[in-house]
N, C-alpha and C. Protein backbone atom coordinates (compact mmCIF):
# COMPACT_ATOMS: atom_id res chain seq x y z
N UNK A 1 10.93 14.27 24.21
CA UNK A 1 9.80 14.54 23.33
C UNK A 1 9.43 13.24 22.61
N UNK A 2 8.44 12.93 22.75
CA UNK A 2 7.90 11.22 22.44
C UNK A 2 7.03 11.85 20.81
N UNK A 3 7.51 11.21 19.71
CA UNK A 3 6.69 11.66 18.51
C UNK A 3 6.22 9.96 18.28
N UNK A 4 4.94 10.47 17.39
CA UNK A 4 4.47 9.69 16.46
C UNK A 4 4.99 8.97 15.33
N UNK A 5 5.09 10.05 14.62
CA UNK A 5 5.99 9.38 13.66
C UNK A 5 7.43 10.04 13.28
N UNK A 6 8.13 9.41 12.67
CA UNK A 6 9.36 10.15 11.97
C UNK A 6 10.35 9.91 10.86
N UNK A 7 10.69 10.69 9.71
CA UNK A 7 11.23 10.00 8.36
C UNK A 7 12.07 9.08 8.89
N UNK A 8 12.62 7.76 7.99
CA UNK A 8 13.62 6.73 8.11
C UNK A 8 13.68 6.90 6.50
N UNK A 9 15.03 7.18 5.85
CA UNK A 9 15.15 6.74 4.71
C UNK A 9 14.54 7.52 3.40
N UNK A 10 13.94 8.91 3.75
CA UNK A 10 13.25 9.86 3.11
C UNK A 10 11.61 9.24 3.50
N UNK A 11 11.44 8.29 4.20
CA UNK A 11 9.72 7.81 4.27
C UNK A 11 9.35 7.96 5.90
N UNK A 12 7.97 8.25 5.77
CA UNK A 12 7.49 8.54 7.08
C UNK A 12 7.19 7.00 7.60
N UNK A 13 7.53 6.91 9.42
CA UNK A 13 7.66 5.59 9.69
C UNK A 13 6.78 6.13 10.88
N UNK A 14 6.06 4.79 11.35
CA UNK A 14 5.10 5.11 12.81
C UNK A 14 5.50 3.85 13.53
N UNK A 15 4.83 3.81 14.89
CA UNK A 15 5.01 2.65 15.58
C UNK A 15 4.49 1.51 14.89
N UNK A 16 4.93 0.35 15.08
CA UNK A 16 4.36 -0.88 14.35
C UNK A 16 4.99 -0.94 12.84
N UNK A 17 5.65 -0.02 12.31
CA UNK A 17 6.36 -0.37 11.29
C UNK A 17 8.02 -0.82 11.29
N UNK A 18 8.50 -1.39 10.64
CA UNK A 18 9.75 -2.42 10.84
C UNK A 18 10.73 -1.58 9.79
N UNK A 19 12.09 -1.22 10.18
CA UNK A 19 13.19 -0.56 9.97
C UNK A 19 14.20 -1.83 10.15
N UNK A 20 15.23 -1.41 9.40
CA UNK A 20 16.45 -2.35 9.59
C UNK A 20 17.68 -1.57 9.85
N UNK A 21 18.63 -1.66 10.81
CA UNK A 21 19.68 -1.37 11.37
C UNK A 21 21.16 -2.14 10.76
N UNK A 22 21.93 -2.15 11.58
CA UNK A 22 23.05 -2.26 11.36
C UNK A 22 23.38 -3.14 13.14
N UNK A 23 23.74 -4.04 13.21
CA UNK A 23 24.06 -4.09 14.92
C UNK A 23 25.67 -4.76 14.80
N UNK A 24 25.66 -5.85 14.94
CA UNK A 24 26.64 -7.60 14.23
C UNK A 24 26.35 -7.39 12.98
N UNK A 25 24.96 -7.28 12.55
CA UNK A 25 24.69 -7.57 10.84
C UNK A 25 23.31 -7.13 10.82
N UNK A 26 23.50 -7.35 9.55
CA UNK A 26 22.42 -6.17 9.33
C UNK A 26 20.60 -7.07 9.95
N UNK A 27 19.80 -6.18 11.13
CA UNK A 27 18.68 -6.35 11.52
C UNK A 27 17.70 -5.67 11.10
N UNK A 28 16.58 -6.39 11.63
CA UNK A 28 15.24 -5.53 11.24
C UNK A 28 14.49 -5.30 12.29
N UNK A 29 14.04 -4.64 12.83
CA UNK A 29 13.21 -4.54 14.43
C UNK A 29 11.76 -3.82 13.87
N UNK A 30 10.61 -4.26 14.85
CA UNK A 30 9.70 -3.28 15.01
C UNK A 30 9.44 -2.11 15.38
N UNK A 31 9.19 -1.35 15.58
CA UNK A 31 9.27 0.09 16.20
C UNK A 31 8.29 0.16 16.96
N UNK A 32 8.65 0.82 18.50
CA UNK A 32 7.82 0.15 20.04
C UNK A 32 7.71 1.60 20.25
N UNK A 33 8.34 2.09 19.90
CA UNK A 33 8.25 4.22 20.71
C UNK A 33 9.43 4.59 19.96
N UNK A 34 8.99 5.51 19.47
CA UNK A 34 9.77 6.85 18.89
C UNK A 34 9.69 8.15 20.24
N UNK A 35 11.11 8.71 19.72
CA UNK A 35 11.23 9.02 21.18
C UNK A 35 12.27 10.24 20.29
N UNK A 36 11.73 11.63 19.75
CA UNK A 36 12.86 12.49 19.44
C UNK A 36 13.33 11.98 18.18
N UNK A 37 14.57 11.60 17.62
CA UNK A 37 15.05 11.23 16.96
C UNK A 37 15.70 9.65 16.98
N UNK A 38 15.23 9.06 18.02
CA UNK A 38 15.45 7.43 17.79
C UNK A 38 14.39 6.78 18.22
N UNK A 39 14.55 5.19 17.61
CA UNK A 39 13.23 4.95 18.13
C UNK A 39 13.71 3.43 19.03
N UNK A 40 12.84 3.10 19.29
CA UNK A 40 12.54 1.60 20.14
C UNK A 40 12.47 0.86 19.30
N UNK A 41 13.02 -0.28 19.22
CA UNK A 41 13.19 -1.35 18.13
C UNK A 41 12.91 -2.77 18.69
N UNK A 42 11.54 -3.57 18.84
CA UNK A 42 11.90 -5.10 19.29
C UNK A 42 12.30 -5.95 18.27
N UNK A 43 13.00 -6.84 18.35
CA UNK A 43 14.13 -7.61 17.34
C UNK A 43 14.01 -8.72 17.45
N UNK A 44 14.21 -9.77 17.26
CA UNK A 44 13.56 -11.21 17.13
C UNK A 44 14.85 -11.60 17.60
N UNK A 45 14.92 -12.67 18.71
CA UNK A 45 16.26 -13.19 18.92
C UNK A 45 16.74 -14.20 17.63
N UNK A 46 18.19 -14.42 17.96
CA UNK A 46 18.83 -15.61 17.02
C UNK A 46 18.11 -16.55 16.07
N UNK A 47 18.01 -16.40 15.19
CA UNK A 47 17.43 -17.42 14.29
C UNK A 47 16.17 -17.14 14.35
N UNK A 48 15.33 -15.97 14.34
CA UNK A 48 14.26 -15.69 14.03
C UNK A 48 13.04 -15.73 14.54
N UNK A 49 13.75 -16.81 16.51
CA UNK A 49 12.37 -16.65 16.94
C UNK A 49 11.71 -16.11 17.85
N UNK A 50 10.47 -15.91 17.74
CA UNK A 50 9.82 -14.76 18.01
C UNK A 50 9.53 -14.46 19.31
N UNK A 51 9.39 -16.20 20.40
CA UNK A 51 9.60 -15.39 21.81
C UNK A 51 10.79 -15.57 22.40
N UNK A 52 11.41 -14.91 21.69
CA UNK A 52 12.84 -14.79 22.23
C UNK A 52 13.50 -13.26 22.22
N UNK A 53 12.62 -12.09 22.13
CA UNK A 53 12.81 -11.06 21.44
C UNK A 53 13.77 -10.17 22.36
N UNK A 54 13.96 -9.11 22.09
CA UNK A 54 14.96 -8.39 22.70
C UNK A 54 14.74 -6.34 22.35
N UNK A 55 14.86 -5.61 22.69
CA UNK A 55 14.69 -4.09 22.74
C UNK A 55 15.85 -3.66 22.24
N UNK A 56 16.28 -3.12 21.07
CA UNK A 56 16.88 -2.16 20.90
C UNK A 56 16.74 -0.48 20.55
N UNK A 57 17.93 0.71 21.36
CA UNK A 57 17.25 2.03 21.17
C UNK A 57 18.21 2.41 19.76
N UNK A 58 18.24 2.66 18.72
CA UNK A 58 18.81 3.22 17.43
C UNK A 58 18.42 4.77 17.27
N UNK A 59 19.01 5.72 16.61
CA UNK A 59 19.21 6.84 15.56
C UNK A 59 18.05 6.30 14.39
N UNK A 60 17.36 7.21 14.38
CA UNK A 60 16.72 7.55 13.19
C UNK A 60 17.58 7.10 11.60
N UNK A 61 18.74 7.77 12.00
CA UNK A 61 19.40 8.22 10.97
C UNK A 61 20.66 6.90 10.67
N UNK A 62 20.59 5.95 11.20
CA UNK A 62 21.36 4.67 11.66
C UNK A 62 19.99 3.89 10.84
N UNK A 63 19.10 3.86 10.65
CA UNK A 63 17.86 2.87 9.81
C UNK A 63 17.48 3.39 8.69
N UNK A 64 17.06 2.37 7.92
CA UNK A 64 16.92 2.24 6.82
C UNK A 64 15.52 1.30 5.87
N UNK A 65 14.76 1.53 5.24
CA UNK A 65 13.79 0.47 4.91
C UNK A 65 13.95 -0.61 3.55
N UNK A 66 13.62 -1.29 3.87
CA UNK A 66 14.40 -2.45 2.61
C UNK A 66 12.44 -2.89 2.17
């Protein structure tokens, strides 16, 4: 079941908004597809840069908004 949006943190989150995880340390990814209760996360490789990026799938409930 592919949703739109879904709470992170008591707040409603959609694609294109940025959540932070837990991986090695603590990340922040974009959100590429919500998908049920986790979403798609692209993440900026090592040191912040940007075409270097990478996909991670997380728990809803594993993110958090800072």
């Amino acid at each position: 079941m592919q949703n739109t949006e879904l709470k992170v943190d008591g707040q409603v989150v959609e694609v294109g908004d940025v959540v932070w995880f837990k991986d090695d340390y603590e990340t922040a990814g974009e959100i590429t597809k919500i998908n049920g209760n986790t979403l798609t996360l692209e993440v900026e490789g090592e040191g912040g840069v940007s075409w270097d990026t990478e996909t991670r799938v997380v728990k809803a409930s594993e993110c958090w908004i800072e």
